[in-house]
N, C-alpha and C. Protein backbone atom coordinates (compact mmCIF):
# COMPACT_ATOMS: atom_id res chain seq x y z
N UNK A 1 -6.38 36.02 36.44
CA UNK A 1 -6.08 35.04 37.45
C UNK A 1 -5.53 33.77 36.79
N UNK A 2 -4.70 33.09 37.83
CA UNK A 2 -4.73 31.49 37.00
C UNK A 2 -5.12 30.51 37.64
N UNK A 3 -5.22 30.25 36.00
CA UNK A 3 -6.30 29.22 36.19
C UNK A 3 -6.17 27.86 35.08
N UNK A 4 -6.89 26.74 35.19
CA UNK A 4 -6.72 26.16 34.12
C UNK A 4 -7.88 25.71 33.52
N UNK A 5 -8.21 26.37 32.19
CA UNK A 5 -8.93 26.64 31.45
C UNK A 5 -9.21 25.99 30.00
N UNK A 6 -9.88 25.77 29.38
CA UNK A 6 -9.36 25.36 28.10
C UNK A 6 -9.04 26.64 27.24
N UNK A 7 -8.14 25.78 26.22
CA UNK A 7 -7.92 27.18 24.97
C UNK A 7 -9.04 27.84 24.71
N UNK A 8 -8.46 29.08 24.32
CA UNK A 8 -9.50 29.83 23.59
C UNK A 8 -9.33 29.26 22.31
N UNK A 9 -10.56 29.71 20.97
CA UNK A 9 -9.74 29.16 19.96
C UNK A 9 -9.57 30.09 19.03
N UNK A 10 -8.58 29.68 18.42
CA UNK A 10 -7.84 30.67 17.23
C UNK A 10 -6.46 31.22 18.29
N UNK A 11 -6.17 30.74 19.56
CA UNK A 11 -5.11 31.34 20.22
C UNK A 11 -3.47 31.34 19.64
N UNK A 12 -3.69 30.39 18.73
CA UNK A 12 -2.16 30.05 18.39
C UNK A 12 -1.93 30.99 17.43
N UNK A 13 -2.93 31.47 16.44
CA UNK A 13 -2.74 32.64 15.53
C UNK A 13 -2.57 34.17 15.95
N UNK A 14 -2.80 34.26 17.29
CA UNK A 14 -2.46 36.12 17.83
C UNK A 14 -1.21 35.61 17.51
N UNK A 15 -0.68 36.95 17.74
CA UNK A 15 0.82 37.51 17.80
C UNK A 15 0.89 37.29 19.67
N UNK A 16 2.36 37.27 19.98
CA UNK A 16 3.07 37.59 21.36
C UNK A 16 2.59 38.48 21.57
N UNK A 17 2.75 38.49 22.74
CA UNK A 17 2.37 39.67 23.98
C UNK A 17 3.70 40.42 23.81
N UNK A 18 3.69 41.64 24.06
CA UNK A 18 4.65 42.76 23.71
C UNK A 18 5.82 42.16 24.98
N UNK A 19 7.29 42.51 24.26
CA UNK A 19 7.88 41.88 25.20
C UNK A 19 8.25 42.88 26.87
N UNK A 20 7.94 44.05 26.73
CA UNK A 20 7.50 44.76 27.78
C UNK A 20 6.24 44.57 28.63
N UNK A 21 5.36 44.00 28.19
CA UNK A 21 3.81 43.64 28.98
C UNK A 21 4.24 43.05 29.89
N UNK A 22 3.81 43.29 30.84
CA UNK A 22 3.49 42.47 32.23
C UNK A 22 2.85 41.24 32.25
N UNK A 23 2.96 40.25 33.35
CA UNK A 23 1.87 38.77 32.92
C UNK A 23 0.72 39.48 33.83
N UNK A 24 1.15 39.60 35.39
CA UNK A 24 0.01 39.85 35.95
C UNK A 24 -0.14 41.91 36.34
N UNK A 25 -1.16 42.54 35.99
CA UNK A 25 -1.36 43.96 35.91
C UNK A 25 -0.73 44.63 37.02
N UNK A 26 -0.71 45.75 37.36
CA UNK A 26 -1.10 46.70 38.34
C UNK A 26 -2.27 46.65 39.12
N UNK A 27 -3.25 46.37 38.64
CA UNK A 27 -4.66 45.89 39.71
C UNK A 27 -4.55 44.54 40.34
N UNK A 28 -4.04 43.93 39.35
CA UNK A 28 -4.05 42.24 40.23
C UNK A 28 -2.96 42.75 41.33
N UNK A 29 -2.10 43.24 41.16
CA UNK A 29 -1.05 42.71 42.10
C UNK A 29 -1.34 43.50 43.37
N UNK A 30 -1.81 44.96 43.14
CA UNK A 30 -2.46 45.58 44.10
C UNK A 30 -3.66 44.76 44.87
N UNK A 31 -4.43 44.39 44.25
CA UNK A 31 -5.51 43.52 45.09
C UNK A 31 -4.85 42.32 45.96
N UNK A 32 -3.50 41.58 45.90
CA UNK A 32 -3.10 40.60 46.16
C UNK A 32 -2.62 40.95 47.34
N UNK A 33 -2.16 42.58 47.03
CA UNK A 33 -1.09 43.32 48.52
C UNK A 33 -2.28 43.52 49.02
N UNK A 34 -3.28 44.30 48.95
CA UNK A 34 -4.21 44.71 49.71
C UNK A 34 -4.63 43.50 50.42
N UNK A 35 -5.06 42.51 49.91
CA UNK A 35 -6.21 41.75 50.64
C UNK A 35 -5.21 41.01 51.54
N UNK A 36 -3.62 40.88 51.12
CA UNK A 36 -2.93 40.31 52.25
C UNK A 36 -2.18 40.69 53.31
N UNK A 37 -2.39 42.42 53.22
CA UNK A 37 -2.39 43.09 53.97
C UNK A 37 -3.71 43.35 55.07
N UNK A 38 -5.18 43.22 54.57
CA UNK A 38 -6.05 43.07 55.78
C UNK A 38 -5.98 41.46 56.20
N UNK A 39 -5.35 40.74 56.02
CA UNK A 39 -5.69 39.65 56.43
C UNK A 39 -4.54 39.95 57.83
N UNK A 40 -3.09 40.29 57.16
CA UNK A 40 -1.71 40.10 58.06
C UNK A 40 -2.66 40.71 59.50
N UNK A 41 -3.62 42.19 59.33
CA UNK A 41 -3.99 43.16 60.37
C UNK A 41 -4.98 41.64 61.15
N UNK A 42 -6.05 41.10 60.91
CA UNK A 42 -6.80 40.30 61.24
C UNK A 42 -6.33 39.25 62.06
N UNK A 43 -5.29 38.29 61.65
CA UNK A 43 -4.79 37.62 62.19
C UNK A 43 -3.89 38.17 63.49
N UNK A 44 -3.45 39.08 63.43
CA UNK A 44 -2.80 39.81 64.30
C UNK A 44 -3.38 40.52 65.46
N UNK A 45 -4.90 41.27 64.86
CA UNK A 45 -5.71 41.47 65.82
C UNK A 45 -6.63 40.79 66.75
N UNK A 46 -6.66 39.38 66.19
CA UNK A 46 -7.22 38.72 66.64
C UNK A 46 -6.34 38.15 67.95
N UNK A 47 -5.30 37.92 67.78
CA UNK A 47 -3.81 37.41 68.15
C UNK A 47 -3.79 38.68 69.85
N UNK A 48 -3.73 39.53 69.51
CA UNK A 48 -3.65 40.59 70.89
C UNK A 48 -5.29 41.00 71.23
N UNK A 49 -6.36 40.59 70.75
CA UNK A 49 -7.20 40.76 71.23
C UNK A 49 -7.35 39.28 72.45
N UNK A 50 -6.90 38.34 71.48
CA UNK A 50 -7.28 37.12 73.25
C UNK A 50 -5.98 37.11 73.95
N UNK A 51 -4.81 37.98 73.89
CA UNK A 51 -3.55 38.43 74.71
C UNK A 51 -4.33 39.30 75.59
N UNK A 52 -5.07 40.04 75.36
CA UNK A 52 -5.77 41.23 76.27
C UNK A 52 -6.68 40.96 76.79
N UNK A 53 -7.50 39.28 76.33
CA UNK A 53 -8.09 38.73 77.66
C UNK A 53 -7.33 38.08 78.68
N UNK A 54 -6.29 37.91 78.61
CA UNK A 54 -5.78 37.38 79.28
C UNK A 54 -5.33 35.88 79.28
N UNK A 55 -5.82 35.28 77.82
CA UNK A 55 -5.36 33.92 78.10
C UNK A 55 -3.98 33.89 77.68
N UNK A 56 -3.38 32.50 77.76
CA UNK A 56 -2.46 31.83 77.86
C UNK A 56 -1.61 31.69 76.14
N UNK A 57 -0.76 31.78 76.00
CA UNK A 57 -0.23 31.76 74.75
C UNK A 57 -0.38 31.13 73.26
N UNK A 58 -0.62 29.97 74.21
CA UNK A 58 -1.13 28.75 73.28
C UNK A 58 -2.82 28.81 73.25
N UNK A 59 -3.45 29.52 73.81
CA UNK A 59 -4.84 29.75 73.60
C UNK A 59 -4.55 31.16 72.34
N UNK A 60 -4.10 31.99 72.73
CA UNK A 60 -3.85 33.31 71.82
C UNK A 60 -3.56 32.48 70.25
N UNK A 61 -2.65 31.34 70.16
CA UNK A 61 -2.32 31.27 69.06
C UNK A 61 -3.52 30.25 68.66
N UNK A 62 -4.39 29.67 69.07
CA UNK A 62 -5.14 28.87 68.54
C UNK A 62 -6.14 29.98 67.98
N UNK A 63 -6.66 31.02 69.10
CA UNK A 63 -7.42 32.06 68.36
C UNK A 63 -7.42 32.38 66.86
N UNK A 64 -5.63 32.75 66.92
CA UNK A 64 -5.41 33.29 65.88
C UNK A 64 -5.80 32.47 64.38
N UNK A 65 -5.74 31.00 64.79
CA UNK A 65 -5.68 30.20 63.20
C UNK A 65 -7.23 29.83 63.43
N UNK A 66 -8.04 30.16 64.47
CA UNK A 66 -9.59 29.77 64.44
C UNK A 66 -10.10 30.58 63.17
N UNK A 67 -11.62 29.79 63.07
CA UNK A 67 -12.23 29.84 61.59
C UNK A 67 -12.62 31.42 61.38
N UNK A 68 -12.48 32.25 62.52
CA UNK A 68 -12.82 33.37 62.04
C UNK A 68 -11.96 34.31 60.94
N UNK A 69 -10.69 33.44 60.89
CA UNK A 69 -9.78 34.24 60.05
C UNK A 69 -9.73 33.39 58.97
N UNK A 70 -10.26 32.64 58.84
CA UNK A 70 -10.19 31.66 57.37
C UNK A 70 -11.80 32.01 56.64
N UNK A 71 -12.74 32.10 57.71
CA UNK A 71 -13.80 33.31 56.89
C UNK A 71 -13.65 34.29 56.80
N UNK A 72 -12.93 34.85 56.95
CA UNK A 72 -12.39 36.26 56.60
C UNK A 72 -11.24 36.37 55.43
N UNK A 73 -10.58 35.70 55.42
CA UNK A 73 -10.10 35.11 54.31
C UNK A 73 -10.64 34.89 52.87
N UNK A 74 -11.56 33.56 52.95
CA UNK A 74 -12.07 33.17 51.73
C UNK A 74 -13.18 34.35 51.75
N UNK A 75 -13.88 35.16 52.59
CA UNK A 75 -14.72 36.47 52.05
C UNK A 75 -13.92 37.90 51.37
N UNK A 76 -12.71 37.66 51.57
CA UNK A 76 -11.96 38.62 50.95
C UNK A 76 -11.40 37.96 49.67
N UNK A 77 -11.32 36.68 50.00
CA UNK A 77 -10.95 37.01 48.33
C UNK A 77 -11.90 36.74 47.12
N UNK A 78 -12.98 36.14 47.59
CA UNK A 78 -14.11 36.31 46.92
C UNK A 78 -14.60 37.52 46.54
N UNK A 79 -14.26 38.41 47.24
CA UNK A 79 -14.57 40.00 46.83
C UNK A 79 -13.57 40.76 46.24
N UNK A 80 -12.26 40.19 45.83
CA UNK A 80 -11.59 40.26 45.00
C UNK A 80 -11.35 40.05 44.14
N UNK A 81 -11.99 38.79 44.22
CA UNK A 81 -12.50 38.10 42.39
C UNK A 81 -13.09 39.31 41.63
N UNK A 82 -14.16 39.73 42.51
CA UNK A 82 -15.40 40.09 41.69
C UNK A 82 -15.17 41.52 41.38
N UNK A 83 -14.45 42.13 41.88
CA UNK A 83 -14.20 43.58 42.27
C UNK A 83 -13.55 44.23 40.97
């Protein structure tokens, strides 16, 4: 992840990273699609779930940015950290 950290030490003495290496993996970037892929579903479901009560547009879209999707949010990516 980034972050800002202090040096490790002795960092200036490794060698480069191979100039084929990747910065961020195959798992990071997968976890990044994944978790912003259940979020896109969340916000969205949330979005046609108060369309299908019947309110008003501007109620649907307030739904959508209410705190239930911003805890759902910061709980996903907290479990992405750790994962």
């Amino acid at each position: 992840m980034l972050a800002a950290e202090p040096a490790e030490p002795g960092i200036m003495n490794r060698p480069p990273r191979r100039p084929g290496k990747r910065l961020l993996g195959k798992l990071v970037m997968w976890r990044c699609v994944f978790v912003c892929a259940i979020l896109v579903v969340l916000v969205l479901g949330m979005f046609y779930w108060a369309e299908s009560e019947g309110k008003s547009l501007e109620n649907c879209r307030s739904v959508e940015r209410s705190e239930c999707c911003w805890i759902a949010e910061w709980a996903l990516t907290v479990w992405s950290c750790f994962c």
